[in-house]
PDB file of N, CA and C in Angstrom:
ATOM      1  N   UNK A   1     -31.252 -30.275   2.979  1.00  0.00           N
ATOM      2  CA  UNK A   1     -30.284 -30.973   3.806  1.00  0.00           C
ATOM      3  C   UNK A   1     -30.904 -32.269   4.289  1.00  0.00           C
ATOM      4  N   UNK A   2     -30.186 -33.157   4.403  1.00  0.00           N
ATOM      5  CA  UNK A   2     -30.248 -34.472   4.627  1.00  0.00           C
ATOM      6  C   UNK A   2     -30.177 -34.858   6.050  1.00  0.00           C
ATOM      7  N   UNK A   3     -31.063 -35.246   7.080  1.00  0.00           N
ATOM      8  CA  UNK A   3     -30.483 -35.010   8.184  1.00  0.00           C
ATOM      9  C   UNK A   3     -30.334 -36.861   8.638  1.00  0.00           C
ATOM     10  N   UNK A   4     -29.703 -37.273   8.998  1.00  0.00           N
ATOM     11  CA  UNK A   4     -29.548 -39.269   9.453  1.00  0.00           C
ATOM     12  C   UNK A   4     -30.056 -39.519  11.123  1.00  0.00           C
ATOM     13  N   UNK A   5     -31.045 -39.966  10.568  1.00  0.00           N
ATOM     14  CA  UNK A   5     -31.796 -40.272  12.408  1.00  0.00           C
ATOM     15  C   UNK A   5     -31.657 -41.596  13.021  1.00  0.00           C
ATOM     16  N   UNK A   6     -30.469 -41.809  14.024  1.00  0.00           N
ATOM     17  CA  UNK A   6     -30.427 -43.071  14.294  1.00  0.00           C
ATOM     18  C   UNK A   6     -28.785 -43.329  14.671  1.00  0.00           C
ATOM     19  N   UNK A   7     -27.834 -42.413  13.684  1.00  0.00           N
ATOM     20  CA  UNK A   7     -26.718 -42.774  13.659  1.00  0.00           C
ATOM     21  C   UNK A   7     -26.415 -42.070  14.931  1.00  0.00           C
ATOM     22  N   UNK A   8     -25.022 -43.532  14.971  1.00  0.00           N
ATOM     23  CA  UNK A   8     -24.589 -43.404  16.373  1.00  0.00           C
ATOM     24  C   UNK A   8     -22.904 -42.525  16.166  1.00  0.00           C
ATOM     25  N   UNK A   9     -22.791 -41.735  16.819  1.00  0.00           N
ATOM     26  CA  UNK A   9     -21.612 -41.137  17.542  1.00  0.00           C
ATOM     27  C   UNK A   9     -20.539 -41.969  17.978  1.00  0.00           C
ATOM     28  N   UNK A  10     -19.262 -42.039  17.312  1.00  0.00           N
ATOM     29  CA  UNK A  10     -18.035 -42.718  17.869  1.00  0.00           C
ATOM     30  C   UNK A  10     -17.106 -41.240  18.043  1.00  0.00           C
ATOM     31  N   UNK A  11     -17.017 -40.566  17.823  1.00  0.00           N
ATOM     32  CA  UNK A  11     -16.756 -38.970  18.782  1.00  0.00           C
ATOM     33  C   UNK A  11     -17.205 -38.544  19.854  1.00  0.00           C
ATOM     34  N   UNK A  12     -16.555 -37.694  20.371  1.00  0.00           N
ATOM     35  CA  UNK A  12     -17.290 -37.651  21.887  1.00  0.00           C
ATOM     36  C   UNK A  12     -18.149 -36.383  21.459  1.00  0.00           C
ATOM     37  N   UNK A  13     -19.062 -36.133  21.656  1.00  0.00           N
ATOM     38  CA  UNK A  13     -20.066 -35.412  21.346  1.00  0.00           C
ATOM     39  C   UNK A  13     -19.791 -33.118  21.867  1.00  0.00           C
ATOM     40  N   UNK A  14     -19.585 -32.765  21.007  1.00  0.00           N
ATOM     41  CA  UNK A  14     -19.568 -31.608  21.383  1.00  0.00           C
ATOM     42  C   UNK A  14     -20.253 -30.353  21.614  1.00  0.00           C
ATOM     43  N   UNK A  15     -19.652 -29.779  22.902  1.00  0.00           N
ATOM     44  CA  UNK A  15     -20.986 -28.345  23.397  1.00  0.00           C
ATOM     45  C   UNK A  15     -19.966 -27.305  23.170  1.00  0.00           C
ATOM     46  N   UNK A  16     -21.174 -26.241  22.506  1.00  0.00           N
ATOM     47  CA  UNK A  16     -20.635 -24.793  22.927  1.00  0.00           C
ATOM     48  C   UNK A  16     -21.287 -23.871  23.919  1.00  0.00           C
ATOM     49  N   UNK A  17     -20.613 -23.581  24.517  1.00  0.00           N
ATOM     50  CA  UNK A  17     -20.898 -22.974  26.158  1.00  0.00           C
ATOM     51  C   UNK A  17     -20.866 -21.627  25.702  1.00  0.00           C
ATOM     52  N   UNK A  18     -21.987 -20.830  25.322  1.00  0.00           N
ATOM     53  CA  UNK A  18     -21.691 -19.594  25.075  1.00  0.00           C
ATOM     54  C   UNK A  18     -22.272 -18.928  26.637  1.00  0.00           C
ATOM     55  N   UNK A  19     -21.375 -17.758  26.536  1.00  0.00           N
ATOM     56  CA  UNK A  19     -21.592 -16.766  28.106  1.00  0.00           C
ATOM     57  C   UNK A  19     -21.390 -15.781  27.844  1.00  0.00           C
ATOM     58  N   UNK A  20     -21.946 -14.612  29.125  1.00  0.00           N
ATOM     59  CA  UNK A  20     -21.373 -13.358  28.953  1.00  0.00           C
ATOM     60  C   UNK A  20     -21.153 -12.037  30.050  1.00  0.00           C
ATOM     61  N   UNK A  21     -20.103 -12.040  30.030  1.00  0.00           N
ATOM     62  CA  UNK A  21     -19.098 -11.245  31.068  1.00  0.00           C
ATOM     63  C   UNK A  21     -19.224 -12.113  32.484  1.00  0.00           C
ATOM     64  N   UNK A  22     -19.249 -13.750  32.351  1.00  0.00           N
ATOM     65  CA  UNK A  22     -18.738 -14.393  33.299  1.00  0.00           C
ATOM     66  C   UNK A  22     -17.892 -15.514  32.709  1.00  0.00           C
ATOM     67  N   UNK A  23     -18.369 -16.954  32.518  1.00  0.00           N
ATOM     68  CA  UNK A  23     -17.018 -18.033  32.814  1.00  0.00           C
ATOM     69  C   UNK A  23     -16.675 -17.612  31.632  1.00  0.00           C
ATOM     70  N   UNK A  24     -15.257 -17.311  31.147  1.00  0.00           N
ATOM     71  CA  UNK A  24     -14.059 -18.114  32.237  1.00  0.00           C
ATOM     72  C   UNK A  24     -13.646 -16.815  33.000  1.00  0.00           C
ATOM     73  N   UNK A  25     -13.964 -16.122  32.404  1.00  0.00           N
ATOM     74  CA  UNK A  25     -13.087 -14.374  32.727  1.00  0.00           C
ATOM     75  C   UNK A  25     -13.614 -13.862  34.324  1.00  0.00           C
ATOM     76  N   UNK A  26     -14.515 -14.330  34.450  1.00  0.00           N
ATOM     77  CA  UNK A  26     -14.594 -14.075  36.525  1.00  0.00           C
ATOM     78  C   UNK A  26     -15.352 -15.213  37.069  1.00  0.00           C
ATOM     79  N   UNK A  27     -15.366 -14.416  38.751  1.00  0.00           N
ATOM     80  CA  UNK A  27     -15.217 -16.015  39.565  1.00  0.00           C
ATOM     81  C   UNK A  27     -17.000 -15.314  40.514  1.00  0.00           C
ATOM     82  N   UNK A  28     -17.701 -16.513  40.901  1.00  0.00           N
ATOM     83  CA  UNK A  28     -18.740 -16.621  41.588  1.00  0.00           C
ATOM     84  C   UNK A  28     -19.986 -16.755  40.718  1.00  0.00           C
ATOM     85  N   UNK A  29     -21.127 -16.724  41.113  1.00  0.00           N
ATOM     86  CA  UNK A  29     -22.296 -16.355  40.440  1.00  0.00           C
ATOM     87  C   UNK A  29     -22.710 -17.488  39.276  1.00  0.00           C
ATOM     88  N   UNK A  30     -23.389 -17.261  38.346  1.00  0.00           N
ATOM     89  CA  UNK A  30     -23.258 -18.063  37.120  1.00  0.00           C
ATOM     90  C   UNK A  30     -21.789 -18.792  36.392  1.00  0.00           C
ATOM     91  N   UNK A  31     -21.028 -18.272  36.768  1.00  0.00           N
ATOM     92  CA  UNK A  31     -19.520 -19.081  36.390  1.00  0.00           C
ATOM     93  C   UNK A  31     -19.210 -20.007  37.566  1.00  0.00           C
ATOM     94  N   UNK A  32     -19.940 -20.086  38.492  1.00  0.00           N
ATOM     95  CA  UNK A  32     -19.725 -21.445  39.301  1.00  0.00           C
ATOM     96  C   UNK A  32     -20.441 -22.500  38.584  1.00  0.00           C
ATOM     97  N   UNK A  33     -21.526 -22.014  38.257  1.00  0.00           N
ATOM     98  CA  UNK A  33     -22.500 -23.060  37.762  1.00  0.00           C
ATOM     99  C   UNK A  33     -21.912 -23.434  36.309  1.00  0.00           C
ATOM    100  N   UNK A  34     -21.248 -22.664  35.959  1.00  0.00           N
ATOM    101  CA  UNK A  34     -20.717 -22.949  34.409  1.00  0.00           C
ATOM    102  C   UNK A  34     -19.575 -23.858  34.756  1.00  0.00           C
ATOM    103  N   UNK A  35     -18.235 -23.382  35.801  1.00  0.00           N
ATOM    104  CA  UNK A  35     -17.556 -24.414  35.902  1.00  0.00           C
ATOM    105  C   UNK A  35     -18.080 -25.836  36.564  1.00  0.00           C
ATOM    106  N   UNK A  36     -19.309 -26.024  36.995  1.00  0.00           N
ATOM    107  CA  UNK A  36     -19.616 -27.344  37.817  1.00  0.00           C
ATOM    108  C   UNK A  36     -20.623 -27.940  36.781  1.00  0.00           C
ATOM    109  N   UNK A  37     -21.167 -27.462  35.833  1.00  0.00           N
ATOM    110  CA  UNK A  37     -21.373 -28.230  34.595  1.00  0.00           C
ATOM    111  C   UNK A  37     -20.304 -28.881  33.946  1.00  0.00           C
ATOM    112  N   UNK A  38     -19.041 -27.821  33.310  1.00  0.00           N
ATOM    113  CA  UNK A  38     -18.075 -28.363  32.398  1.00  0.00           C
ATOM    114  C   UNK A  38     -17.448 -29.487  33.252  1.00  0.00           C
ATOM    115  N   UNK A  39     -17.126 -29.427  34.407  1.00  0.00           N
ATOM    116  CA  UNK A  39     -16.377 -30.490  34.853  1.00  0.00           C
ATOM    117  C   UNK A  39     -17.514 -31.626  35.211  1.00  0.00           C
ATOM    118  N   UNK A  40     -18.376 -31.433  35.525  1.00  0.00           N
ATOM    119  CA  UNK A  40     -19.603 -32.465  35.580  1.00  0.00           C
ATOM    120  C   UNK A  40     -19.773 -33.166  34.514  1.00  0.00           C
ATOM    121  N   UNK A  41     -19.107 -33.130  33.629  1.00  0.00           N
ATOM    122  CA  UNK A  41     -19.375 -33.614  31.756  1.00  0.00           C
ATOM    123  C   UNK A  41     -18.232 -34.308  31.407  1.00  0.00           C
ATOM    124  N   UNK A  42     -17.161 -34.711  31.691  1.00  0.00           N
ATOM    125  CA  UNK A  42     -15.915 -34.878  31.141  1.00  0.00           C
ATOM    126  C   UNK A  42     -15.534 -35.573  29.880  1.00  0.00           C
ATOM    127  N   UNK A  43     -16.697 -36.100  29.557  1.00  0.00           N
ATOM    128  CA  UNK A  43     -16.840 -37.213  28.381  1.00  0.00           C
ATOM    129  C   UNK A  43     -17.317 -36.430  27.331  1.00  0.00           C
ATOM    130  N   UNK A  44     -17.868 -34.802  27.542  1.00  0.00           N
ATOM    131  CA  UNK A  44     -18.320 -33.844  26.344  1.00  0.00           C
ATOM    132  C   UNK A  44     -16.714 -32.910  26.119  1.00  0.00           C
ATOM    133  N   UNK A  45     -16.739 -32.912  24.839  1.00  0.00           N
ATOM    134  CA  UNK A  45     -15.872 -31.415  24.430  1.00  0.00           C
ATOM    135  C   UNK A  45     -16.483 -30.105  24.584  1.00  0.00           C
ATOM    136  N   UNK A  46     -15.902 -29.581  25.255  1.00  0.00           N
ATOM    137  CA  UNK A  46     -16.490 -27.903  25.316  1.00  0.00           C
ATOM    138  C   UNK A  46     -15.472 -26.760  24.649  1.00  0.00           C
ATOM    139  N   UNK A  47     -16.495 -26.132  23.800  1.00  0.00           N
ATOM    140  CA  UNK A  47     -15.780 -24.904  23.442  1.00  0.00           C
ATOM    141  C   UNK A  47     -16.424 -23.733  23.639  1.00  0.00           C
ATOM    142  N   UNK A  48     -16.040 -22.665  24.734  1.00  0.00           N
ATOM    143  CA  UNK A  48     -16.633 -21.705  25.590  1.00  0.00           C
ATOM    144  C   UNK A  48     -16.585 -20.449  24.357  1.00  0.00           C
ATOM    145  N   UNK A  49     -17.752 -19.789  24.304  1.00  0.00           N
ATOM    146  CA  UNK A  49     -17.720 -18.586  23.484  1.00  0.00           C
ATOM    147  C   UNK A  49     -18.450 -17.266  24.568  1.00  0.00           C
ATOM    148  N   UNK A  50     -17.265 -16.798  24.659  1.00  0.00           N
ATOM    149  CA  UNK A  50     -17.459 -15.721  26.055  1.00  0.00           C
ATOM    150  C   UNK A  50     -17.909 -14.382  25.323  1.00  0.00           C
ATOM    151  N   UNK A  51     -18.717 -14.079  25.835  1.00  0.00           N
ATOM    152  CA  UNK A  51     -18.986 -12.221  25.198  1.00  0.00           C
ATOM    153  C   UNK A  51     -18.234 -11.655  26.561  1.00  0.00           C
ATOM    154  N   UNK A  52     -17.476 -10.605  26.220  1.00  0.00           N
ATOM    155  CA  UNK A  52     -16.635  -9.730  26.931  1.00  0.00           C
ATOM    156  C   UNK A  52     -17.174  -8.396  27.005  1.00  0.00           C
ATOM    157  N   UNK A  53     -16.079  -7.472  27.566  1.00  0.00           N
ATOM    158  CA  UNK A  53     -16.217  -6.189  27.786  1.00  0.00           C
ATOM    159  C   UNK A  53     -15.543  -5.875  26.579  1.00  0.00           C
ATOM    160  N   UNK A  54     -13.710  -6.018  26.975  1.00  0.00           N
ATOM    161  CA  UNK A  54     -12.936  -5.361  25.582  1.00  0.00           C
ATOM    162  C   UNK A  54     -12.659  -6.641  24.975  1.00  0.00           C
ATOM    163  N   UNK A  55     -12.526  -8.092  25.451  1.00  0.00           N
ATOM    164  CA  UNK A  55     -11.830  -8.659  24.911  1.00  0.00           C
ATOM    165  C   UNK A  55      -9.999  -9.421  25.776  1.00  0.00           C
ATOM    166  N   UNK A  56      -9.929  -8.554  26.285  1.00  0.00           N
ATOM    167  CA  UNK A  56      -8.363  -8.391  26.977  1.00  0.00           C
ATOM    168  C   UNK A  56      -8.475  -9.058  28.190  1.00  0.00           C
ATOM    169  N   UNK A  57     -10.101  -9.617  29.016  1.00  0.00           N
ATOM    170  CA  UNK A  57      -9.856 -10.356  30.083  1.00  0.00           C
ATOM    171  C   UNK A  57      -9.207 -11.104  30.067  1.00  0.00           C
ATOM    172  N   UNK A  58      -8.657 -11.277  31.387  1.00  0.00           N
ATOM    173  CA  UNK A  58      -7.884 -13.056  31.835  1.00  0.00           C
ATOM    174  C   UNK A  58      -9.007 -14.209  31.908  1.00  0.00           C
ATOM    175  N   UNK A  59      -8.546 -15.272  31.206  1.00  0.00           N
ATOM    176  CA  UNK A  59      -9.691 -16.414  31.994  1.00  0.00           C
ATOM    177  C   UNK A  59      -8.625 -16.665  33.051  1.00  0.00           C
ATOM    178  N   UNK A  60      -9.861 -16.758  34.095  1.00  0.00           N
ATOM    179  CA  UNK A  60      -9.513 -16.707  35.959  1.00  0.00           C
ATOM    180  C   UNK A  60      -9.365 -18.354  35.948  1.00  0.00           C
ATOM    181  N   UNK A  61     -10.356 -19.164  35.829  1.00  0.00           N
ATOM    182  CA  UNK A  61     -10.481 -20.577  35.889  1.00  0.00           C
ATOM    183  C   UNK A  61      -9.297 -21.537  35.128  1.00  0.00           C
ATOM    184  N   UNK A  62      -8.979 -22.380  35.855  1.00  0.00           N
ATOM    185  CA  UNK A  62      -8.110 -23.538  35.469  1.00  0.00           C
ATOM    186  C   UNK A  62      -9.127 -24.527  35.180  1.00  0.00           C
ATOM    187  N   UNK A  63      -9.345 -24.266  33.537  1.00  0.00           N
ATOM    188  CA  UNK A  63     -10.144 -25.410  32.485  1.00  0.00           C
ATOM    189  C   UNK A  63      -9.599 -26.774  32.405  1.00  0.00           C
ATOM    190  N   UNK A  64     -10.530 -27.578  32.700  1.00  0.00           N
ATOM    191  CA  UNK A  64      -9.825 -29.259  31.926  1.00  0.00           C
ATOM    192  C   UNK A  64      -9.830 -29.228  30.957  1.00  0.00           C
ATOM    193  N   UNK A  65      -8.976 -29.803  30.961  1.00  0.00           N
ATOM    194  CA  UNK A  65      -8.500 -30.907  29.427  1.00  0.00           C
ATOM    195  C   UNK A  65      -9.543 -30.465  27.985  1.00  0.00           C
ATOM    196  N   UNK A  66     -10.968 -30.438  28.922  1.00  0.00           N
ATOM    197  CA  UNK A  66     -12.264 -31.133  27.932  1.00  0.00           C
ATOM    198  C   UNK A  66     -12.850 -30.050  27.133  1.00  0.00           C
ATOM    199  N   UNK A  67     -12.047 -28.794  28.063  1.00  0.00           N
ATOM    200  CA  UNK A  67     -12.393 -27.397  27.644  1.00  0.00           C
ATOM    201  C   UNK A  67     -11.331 -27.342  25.960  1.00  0.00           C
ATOM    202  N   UNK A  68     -12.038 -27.534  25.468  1.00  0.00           N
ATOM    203  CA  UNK A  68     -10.765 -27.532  23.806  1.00  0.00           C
ATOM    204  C   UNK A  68     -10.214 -25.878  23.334  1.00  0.00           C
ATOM    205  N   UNK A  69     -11.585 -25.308  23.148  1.00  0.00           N
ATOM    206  CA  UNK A  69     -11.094 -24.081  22.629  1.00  0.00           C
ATOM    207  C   UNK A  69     -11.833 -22.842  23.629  1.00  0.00           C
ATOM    208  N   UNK A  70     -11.284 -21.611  23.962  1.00  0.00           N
ATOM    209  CA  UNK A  70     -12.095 -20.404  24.304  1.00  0.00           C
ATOM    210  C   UNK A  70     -11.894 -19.218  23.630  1.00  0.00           C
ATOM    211  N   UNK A  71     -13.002 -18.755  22.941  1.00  0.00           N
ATOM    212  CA  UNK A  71     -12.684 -17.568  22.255  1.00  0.00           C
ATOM    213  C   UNK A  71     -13.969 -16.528  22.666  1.00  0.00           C
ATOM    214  N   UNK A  72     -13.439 -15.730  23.307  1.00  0.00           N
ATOM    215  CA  UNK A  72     -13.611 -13.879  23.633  1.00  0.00           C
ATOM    216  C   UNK A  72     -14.119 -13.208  22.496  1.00  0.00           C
ATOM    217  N   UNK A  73     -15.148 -12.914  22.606  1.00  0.00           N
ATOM    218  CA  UNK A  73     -15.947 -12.007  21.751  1.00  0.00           C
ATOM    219  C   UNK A  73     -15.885 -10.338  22.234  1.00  0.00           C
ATOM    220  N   UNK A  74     -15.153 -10.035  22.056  1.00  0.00           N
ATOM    221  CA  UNK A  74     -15.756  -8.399  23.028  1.00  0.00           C
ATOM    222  C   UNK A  74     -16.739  -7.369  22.190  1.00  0.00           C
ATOM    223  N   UNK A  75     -17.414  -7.442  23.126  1.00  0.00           N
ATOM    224  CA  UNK A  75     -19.090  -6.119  22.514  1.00  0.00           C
ATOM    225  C   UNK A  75     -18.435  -4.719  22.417  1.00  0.00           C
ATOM    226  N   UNK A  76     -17.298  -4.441  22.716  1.00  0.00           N
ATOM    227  CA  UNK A  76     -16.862  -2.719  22.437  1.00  0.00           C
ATOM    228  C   UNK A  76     -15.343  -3.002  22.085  1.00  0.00           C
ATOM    229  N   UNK A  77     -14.865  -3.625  21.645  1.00  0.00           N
ATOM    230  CA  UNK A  77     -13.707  -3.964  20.826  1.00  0.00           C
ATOM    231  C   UNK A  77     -13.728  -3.544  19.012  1.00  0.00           C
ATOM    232  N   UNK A  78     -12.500  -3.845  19.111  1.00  0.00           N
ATOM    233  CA  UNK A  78     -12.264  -3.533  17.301  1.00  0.00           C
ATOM    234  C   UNK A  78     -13.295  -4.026  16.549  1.00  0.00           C
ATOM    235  N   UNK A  79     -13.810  -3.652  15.425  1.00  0.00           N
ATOM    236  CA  UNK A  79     -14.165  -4.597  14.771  1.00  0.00           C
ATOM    237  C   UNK A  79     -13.211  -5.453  13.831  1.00  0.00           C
ATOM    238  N   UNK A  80     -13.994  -6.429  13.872  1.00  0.00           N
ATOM    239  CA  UNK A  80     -13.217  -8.105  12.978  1.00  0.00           C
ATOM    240  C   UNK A  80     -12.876  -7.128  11.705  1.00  0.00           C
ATOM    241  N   UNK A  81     -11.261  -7.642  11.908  1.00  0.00           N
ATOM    242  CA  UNK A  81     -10.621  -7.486  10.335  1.00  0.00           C
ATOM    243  C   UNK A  81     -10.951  -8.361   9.125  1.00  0.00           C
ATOM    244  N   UNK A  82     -11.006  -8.087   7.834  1.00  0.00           N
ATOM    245  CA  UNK A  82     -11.087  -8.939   6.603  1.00  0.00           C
ATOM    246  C   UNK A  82     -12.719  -8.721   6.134  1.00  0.00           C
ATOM    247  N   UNK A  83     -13.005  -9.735   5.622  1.00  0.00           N
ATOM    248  CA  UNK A  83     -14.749  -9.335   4.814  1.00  0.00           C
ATOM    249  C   UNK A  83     -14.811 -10.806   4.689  1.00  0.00           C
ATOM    250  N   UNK A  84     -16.567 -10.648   4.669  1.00  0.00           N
ATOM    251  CA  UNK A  84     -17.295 -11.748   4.923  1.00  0.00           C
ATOM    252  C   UNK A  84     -16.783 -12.817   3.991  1.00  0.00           C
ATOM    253  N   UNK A  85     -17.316 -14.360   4.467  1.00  0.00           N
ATOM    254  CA  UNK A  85     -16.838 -15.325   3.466  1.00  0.00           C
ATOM    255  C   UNK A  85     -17.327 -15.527   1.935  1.00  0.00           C
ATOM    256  N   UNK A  86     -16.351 -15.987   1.279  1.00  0.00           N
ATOM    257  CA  UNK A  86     -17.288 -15.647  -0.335  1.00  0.00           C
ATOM    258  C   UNK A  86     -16.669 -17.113  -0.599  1.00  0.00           C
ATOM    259  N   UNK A  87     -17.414 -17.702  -1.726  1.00  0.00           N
ATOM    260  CA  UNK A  87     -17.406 -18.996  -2.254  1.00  0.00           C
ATOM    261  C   UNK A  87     -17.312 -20.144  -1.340  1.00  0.00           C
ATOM    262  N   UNK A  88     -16.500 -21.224  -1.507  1.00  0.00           N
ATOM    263  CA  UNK A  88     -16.691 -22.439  -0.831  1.00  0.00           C
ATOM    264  C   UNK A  88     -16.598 -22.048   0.430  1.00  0.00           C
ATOM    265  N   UNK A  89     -16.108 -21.155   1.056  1.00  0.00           N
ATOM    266  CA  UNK A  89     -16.040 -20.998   2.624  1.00  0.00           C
ATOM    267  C   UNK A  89     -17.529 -20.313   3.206  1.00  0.00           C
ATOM    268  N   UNK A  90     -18.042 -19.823   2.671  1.00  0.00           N
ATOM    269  CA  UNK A  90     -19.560 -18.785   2.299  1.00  0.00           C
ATOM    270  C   UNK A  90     -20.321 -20.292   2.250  1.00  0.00           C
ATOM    271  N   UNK A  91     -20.115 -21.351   1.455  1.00  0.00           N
ATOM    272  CA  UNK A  91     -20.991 -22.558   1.777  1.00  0.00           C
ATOM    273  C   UNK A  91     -20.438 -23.189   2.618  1.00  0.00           C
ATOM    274  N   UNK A  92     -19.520 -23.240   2.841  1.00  0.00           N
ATOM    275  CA  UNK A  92     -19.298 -24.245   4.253  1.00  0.00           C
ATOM    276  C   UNK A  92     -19.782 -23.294   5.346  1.00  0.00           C
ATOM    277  N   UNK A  93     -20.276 -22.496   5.612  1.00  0.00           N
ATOM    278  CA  UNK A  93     -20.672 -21.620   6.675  1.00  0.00           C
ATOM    279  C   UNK A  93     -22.303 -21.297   6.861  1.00  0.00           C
ATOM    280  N   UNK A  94     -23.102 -21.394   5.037  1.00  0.00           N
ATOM    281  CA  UNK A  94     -24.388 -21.403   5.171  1.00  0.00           C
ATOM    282  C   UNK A  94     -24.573 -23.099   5.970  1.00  0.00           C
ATOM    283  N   UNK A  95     -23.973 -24.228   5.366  1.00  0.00           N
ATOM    284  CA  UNK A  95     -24.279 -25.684   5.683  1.00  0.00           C
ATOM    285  C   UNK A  95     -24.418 -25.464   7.092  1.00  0.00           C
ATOM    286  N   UNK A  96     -23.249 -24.664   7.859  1.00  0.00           N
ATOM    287  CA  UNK A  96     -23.353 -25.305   9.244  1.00  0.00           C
ATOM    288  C   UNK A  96     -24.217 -24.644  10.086  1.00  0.00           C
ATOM    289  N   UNK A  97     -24.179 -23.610   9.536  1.00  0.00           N
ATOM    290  CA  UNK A  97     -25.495 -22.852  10.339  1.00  0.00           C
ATOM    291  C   UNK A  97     -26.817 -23.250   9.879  1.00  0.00           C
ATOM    292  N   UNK A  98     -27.205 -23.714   9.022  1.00  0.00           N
ATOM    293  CA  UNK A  98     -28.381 -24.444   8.605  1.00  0.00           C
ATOM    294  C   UNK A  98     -28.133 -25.806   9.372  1.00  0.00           C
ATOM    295  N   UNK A  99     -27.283 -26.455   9.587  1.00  0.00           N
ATOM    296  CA  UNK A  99     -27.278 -27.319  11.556  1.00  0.00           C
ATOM    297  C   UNK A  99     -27.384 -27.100  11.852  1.00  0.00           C
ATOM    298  N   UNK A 100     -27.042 -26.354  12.643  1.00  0.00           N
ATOM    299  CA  UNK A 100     -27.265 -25.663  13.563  1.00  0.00           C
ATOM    300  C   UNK A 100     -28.729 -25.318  14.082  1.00  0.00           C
ATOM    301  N   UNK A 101     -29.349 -24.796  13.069  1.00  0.00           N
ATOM    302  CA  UNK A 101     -31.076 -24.121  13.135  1.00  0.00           C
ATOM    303  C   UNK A 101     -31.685 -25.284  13.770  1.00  0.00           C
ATOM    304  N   UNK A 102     -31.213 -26.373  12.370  1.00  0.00           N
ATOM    305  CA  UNK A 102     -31.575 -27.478  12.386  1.00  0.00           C
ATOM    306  C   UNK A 102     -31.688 -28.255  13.776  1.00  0.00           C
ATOM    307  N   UNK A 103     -30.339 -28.020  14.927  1.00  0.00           N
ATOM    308  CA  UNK A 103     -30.268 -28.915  15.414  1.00  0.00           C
ATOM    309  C   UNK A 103     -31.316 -28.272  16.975  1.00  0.00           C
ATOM    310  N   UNK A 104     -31.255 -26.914  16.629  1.00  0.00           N
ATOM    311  CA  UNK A 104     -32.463 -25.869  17.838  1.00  0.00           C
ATOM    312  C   UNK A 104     -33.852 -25.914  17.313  1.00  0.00           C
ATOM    313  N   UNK A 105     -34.400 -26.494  16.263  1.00  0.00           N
ATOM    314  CA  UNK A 105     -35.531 -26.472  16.048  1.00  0.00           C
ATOM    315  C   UNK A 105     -36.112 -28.077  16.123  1.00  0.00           C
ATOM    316  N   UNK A 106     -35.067 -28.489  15.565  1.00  0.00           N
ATOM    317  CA  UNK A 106     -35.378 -30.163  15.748  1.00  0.00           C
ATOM    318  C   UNK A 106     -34.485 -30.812  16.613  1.00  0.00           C
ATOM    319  N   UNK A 107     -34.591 -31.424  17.984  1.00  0.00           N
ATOM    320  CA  UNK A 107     -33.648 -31.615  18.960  1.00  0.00           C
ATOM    321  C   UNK A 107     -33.787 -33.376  18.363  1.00  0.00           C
ATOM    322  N   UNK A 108     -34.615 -33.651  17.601  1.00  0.00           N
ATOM    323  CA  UNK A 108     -34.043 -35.204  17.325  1.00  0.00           C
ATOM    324  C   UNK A 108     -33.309 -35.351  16.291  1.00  0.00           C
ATOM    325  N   UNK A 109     -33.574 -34.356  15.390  1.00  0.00           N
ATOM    326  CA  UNK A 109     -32.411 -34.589  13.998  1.00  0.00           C
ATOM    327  C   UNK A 109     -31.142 -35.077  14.597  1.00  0.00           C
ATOM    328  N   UNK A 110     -30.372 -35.872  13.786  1.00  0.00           N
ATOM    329  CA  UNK A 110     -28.757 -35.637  13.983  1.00  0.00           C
ATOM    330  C   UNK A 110     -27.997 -35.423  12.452  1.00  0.00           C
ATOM    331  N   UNK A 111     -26.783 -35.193  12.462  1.00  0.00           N
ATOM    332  CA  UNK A 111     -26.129 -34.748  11.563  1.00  0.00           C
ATOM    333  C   UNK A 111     -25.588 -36.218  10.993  1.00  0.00           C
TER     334      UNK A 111
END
């Protein structure tokens, strides 16, 4: 993989907020600090990846705008319907997670 060191960002730059069994689904504690980051950022996209109980919580919090997507993982829920990715979707999925590594092992790389 090819990684470009230097290039500049005309997107607004995006975080994933992963958590678990707090923001968005309850209120105090570490989900204060989670909501006074996300709104502390407004110029980042956030997409929250919550580990749950079943899955079925409410998110409690009224997200901005900046909050794009939230998706609920639950640790004692169904398991995921269908089977793993095969062909071009199987490489579009090794690529991004090989960013990914990429982007936790080397914090100067960029994509």
């Amino acid at each position: 993989m090819h990684v470009h060191h230097g290039a500049r960002r005309t997107d607004p730059a995006r975080v994933t907020l992963l958590t678990e069994g707090t923001y968005p689904h309850s209120h105090g504690g570490v989900s204060v600090w989670c909501d006074q980051l996300v709104q502390g950022m407004p110029d980042l996209e956030f997409d929250v990846l919550a580990v749950t109980g079943t899955g079925r919580e409410p998110v409690v919090w009224d997200l901005p705008a900046h909050v794009t997507r939230v998706l609920s993982v639950p640790m004692w829920g169904a398991p995921p319907e269908g089977r793993p990715p095969r062909g071009r979707a199987r490489n579009r999925l090794t690529a991004a997670y090989e960013r990914f590594l990429t982007a936790l092992l080397d914090p100067c790389a960029e994509d």
